[in-house]
Each structure stands twice: as C-alpha cells, then as structure tokens.
PDB file of N, CA and C in Angstrom:
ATOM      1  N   UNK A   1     -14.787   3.974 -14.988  1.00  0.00           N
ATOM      2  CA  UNK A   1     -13.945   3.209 -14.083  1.00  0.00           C
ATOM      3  C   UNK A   1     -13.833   3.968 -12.766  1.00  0.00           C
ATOM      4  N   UNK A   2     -13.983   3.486 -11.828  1.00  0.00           N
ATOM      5  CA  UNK A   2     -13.517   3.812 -10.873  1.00  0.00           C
ATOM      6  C   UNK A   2     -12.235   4.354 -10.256  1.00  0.00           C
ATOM      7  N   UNK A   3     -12.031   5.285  -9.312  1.00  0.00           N
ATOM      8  CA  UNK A   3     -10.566   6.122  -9.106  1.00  0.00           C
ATOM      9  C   UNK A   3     -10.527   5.343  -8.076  1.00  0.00           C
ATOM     10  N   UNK A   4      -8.785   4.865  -8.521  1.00  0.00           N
ATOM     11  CA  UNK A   4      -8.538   4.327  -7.242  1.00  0.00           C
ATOM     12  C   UNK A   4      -7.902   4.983  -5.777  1.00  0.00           C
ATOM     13  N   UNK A   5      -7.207   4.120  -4.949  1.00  0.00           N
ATOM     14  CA  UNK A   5      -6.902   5.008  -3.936  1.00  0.00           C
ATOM     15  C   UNK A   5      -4.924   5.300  -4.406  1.00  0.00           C
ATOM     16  N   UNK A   6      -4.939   4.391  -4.762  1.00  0.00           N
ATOM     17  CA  UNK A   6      -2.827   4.973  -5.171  1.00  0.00           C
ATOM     18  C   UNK A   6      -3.021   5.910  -6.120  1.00  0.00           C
ATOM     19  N   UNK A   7      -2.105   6.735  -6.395  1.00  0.00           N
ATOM     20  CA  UNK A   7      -2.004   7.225  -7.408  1.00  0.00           C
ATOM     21  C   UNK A   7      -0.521   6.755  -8.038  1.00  0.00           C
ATOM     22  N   UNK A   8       0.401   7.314  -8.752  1.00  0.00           N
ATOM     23  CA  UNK A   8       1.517   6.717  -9.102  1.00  0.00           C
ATOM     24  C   UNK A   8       2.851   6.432  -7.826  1.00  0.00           C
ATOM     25  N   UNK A   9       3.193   5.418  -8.512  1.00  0.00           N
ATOM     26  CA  UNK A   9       4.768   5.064  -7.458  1.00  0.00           C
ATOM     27  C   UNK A   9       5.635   5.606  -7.226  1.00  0.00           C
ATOM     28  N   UNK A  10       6.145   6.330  -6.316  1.00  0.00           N
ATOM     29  CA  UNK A  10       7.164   7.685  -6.029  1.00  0.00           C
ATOM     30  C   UNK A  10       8.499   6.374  -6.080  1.00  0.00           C
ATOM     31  N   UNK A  11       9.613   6.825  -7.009  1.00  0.00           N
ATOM     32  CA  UNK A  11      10.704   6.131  -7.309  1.00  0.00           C
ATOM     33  C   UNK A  11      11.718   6.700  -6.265  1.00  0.00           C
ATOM     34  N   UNK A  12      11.624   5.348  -5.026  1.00  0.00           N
ATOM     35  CA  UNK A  12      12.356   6.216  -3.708  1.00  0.00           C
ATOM     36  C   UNK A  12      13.271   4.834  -3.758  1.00  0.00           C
ATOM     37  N   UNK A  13      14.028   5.023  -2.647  1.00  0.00           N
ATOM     38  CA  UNK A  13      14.958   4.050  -2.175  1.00  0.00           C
ATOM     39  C   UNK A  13      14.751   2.899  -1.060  1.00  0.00           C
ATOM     40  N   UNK A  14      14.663   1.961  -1.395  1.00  0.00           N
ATOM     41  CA  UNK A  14      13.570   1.083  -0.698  1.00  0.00           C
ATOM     42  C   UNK A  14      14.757   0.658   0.362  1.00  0.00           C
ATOM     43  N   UNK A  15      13.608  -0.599   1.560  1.00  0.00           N
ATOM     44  CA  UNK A  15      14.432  -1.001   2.545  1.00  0.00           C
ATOM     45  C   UNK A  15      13.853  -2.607   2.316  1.00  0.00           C
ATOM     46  N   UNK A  16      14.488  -3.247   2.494  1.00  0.00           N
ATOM     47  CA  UNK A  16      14.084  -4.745   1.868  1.00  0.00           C
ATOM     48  C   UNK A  16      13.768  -5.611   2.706  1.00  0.00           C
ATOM     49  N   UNK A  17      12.397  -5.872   2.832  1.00  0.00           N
ATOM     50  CA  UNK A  17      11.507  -6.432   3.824  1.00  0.00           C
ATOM     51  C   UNK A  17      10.782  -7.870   3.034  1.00  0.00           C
ATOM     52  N   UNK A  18      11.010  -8.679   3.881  1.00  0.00           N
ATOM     53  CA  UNK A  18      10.400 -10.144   3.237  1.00  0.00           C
ATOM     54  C   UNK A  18       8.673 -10.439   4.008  1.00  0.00           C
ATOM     55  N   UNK A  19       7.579 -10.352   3.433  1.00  0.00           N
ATOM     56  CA  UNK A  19       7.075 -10.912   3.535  1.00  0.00           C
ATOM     57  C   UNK A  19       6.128 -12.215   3.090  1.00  0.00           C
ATOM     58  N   UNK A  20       5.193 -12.935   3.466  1.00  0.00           N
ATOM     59  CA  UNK A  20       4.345 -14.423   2.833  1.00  0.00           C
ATOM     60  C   UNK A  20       3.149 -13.500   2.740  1.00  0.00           C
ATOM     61  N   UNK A  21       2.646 -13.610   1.324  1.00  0.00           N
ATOM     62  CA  UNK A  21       0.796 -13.598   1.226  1.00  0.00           C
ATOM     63  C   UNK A  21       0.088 -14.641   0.719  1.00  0.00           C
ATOM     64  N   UNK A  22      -1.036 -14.844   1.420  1.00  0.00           N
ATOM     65  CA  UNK A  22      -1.787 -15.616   0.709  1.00  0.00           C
ATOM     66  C   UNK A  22      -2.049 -15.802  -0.982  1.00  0.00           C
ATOM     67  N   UNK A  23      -2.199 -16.348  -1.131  1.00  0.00           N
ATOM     68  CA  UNK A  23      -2.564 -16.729  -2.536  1.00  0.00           C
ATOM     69  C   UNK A  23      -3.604 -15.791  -3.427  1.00  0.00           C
ATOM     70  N   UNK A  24      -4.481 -15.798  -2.612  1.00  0.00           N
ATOM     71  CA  UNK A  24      -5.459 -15.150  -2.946  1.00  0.00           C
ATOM     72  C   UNK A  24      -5.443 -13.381  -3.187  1.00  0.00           C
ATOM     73  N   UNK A  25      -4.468 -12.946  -2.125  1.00  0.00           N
ATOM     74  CA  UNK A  25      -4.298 -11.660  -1.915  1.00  0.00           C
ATOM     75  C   UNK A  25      -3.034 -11.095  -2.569  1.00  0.00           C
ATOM     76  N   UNK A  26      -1.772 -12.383  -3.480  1.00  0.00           N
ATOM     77  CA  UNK A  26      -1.592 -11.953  -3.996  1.00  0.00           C
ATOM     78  C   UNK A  26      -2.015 -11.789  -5.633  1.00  0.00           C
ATOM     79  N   UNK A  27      -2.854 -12.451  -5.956  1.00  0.00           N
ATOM     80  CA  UNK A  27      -3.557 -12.427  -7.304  1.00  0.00           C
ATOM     81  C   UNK A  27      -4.325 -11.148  -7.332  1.00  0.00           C
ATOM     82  N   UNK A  28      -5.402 -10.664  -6.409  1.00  0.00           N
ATOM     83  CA  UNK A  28      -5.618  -9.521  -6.185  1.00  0.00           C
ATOM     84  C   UNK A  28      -4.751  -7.932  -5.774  1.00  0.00           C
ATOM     85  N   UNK A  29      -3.585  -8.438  -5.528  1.00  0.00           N
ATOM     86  CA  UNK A  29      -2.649  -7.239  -5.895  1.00  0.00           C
ATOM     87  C   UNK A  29      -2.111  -6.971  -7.392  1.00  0.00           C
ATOM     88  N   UNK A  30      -1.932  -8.610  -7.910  1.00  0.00           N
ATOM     89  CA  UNK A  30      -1.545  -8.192  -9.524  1.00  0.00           C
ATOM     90  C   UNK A  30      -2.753  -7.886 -10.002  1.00  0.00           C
ATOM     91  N   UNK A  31      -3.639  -7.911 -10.001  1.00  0.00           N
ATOM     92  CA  UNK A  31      -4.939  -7.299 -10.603  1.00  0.00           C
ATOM     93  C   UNK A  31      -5.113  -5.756 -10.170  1.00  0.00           C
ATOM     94  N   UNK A  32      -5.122  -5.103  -9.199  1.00  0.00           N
ATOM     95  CA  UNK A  32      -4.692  -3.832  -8.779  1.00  0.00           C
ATOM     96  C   UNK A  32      -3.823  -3.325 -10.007  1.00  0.00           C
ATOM     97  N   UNK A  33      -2.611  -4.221  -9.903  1.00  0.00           N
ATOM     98  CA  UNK A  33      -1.327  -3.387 -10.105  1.00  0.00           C
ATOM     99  C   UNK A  33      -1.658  -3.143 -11.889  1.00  0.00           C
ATOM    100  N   UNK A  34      -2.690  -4.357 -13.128  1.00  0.00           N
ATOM    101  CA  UNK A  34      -2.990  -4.114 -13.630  1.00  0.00           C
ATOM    102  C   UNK A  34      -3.834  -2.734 -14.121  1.00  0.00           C
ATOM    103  N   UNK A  35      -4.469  -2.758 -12.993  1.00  0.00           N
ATOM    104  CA  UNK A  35      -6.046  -1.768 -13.158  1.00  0.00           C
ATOM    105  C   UNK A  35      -4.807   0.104 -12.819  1.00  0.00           C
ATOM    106  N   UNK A  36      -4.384  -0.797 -11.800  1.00  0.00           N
ATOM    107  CA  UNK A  36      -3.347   0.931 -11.470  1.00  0.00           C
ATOM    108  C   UNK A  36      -2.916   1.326 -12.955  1.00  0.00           C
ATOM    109  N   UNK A  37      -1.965   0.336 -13.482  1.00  0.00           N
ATOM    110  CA  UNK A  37      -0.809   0.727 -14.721  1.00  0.00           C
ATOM    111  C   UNK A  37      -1.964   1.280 -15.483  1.00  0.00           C
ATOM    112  N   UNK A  38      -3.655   0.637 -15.952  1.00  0.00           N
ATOM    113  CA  UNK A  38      -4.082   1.349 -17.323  1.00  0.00           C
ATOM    114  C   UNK A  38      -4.684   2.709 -16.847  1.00  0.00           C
ATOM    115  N   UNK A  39      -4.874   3.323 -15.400  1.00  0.00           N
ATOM    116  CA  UNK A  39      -5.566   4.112 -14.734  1.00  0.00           C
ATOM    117  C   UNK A  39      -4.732   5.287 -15.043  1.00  0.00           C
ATOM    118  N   UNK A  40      -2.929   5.335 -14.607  1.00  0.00           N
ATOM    119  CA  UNK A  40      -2.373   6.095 -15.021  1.00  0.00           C
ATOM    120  C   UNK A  40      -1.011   6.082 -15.618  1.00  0.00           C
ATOM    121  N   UNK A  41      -1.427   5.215 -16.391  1.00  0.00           N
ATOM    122  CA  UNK A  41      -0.577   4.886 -17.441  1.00  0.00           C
ATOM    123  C   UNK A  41       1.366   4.362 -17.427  1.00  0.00           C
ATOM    124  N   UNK A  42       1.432   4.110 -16.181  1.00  0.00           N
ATOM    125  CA  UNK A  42       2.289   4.144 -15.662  1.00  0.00           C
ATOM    126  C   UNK A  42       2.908   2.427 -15.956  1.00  0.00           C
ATOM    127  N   UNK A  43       3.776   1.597 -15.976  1.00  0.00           N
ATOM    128  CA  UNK A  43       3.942   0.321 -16.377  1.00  0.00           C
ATOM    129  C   UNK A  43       3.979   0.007 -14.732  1.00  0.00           C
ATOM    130  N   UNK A  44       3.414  -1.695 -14.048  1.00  0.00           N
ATOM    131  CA  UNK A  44       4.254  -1.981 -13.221  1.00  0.00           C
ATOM    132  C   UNK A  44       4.269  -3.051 -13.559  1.00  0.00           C
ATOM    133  N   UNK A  45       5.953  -3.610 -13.428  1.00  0.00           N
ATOM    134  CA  UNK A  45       6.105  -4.553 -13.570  1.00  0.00           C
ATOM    135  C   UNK A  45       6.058  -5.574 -12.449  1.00  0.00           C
ATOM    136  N   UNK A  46       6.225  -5.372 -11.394  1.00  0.00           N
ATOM    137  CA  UNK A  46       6.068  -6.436 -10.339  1.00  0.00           C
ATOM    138  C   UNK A  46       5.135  -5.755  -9.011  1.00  0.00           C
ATOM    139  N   UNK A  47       3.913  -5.945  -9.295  1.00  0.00           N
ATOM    140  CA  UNK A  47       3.098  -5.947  -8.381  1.00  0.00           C
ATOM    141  C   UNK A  47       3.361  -5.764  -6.657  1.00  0.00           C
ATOM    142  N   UNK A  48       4.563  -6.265  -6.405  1.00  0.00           N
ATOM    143  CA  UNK A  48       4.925  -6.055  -5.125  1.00  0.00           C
ATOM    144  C   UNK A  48       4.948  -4.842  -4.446  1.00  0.00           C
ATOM    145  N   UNK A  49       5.635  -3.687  -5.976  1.00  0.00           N
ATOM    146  CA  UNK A  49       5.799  -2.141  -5.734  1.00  0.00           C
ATOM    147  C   UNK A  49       4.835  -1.842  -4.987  1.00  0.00           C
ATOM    148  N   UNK A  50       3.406  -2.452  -5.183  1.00  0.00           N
ATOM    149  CA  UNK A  50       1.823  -1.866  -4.351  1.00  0.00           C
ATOM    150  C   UNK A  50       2.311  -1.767  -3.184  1.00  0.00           C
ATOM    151  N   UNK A  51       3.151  -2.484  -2.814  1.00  0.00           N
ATOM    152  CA  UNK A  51       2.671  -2.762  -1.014  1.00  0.00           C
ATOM    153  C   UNK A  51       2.987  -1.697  -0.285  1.00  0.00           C
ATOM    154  N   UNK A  52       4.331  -1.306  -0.323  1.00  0.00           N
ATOM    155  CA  UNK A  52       4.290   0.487   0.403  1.00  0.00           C
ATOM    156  C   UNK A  52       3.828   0.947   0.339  1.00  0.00           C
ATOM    157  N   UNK A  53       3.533   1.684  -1.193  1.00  0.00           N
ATOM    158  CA  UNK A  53       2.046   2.682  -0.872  1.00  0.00           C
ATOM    159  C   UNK A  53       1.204   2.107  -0.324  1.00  0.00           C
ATOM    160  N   UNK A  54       0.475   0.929  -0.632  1.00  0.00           N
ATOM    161  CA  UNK A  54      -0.577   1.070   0.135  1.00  0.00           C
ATOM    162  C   UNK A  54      -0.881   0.508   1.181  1.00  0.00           C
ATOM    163  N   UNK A  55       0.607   0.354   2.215  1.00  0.00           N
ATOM    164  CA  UNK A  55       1.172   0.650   3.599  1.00  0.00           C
ATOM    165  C   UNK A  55       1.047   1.976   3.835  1.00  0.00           C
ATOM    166  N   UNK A  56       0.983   2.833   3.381  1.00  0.00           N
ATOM    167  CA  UNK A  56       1.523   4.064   3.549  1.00  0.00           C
ATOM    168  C   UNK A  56       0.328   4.822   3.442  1.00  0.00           C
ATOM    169  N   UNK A  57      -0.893   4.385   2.795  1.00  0.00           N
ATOM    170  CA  UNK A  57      -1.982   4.807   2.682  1.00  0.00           C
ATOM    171  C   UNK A  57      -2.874   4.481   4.003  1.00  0.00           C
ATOM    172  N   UNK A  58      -2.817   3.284   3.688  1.00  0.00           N
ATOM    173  CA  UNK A  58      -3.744   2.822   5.126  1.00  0.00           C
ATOM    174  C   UNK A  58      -3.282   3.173   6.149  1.00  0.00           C
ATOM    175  N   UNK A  59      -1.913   3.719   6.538  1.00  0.00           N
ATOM    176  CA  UNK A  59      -1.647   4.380   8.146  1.00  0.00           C
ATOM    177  C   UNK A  59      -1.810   6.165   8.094  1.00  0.00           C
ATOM    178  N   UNK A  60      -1.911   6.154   6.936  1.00  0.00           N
ATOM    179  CA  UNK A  60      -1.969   7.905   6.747  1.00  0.00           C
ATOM    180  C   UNK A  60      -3.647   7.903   7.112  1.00  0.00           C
ATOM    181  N   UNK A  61      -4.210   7.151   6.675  1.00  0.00           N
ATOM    182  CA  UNK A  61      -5.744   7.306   7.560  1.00  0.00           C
ATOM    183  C   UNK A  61      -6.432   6.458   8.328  1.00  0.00           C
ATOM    184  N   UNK A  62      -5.250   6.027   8.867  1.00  0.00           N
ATOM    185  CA  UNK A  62      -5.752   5.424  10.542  1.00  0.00           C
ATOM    186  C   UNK A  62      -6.017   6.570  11.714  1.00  0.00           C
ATOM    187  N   UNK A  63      -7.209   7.155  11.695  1.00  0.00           N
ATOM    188  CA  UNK A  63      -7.490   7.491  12.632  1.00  0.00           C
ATOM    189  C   UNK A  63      -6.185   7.500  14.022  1.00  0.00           C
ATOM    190  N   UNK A  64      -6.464   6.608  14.520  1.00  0.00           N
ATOM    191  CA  UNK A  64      -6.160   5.966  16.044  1.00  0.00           C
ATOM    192  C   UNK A  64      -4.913   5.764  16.059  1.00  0.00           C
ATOM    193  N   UNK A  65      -3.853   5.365  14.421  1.00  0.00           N
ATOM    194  CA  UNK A  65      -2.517   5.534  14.512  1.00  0.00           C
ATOM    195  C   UNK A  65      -1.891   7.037  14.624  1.00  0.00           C
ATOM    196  N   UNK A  66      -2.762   7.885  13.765  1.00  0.00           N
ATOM    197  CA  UNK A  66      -2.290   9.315  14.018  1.00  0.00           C
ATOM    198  C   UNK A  66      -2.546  10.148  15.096  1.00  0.00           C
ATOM    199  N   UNK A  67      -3.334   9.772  15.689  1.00  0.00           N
ATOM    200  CA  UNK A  67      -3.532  10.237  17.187  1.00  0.00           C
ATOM    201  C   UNK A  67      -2.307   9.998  18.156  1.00  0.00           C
ATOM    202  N   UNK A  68      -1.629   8.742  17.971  1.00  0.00           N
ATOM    203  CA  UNK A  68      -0.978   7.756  18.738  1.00  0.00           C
ATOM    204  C   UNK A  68       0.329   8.228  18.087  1.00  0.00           C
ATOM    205  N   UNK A  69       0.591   8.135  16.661  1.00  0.00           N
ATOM    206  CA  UNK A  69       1.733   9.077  16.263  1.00  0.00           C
ATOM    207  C   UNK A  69       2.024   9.870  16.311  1.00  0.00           C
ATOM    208  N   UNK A  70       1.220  11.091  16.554  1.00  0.00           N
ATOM    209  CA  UNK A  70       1.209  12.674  17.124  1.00  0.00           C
ATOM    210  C   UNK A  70       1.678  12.837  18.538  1.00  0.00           C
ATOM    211  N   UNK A  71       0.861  11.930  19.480  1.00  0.00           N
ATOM    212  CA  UNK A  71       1.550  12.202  20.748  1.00  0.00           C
ATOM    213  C   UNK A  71       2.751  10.914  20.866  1.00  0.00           C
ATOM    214  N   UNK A  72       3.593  10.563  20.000  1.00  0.00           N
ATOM    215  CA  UNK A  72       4.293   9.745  20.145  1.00  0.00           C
ATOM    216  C   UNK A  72       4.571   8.452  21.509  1.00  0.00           C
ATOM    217  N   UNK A  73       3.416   7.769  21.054  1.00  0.00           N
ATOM    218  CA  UNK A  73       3.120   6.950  21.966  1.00  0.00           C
ATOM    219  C   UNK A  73       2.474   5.474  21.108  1.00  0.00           C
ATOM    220  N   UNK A  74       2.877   4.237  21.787  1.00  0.00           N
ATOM    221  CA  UNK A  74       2.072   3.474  20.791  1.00  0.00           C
ATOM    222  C   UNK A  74       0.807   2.965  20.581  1.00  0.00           C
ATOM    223  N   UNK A  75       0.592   2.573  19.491  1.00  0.00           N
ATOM    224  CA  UNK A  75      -1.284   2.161  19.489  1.00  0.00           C
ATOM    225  C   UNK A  75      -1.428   1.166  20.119  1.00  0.00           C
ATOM    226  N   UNK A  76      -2.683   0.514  20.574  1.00  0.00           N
ATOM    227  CA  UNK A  76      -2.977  -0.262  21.142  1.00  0.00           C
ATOM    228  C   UNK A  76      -3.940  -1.136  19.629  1.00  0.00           C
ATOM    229  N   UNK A  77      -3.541  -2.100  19.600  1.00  0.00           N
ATOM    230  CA  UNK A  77      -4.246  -3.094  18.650  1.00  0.00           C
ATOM    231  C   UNK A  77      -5.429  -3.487  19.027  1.00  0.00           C
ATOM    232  N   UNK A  78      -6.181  -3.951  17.957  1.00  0.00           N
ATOM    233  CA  UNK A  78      -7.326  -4.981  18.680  1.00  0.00           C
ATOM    234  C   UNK A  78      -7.194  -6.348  18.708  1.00  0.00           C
ATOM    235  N   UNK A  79      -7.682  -6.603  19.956  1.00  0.00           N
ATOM    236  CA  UNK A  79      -7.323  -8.144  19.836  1.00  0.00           C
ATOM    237  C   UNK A  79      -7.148  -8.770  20.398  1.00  0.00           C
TER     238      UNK A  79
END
C-alpha cells in the first residue's frame, strides 16, 4: 500500500468553519479517511476531520506561500 501524506489527527481545539464540497470530492475524502483509519489504525469517524490537516499540509509546502509567509506579506494567486 502506499504511504500516505497525513499521518494521524492531532486532537486540538477546533474553530468552526462551514464549508460546500462537491459530491465527488466528498466521497473521495471518505475513502481517504477509510484508507487513513486502516494505514494507522486510528478510527475516523467523520471524514471531515481530513480537512485541516490536509489544509495544513498543502500550505506547509506551498512553496510561494512560505516565501510570502516568511516575509509577512501576502501571496498573490493565480488567476
């Protein structure tokens, strides 16, 4: 099997943010959140938990955000 990129869910104190996903993208997060729980054994019960981390992943290696976060200044998007 393949290693994924999360590793387990750090049990922090959340801030409660609403967002809409597609359909599609959320079936592919409960499938993640499956493949995560048998990877390291960890239970999740609601798939949603993914989304911080892997918020938190994808800006930890954005290039161009940490450049932009270092000199505290903001990124410029594409677009």
């Amino acid at each position: 099997m393949a290693k994924l990129k999360l590793g387990a869910i750090a049990d922090d104190k959340p801030v409660k943010l609403t967002v809409e996903l597609p359909a599609d993208v959320h079936r592919d997060l409960a499938v993640y959140a499956d493949l995560l729980a048998r990877e390291t054994g960890q239970s999740i019960s609601d798939p949603a938990k993914l989304v911080a981390p892997m918020l938190a992943r994808f800006m930890a290696t954005d290039r161009a955000f940490a450049k932009c976060a270092a000199r505290g200044q903001p990124a410029q998007g594409k677009g």
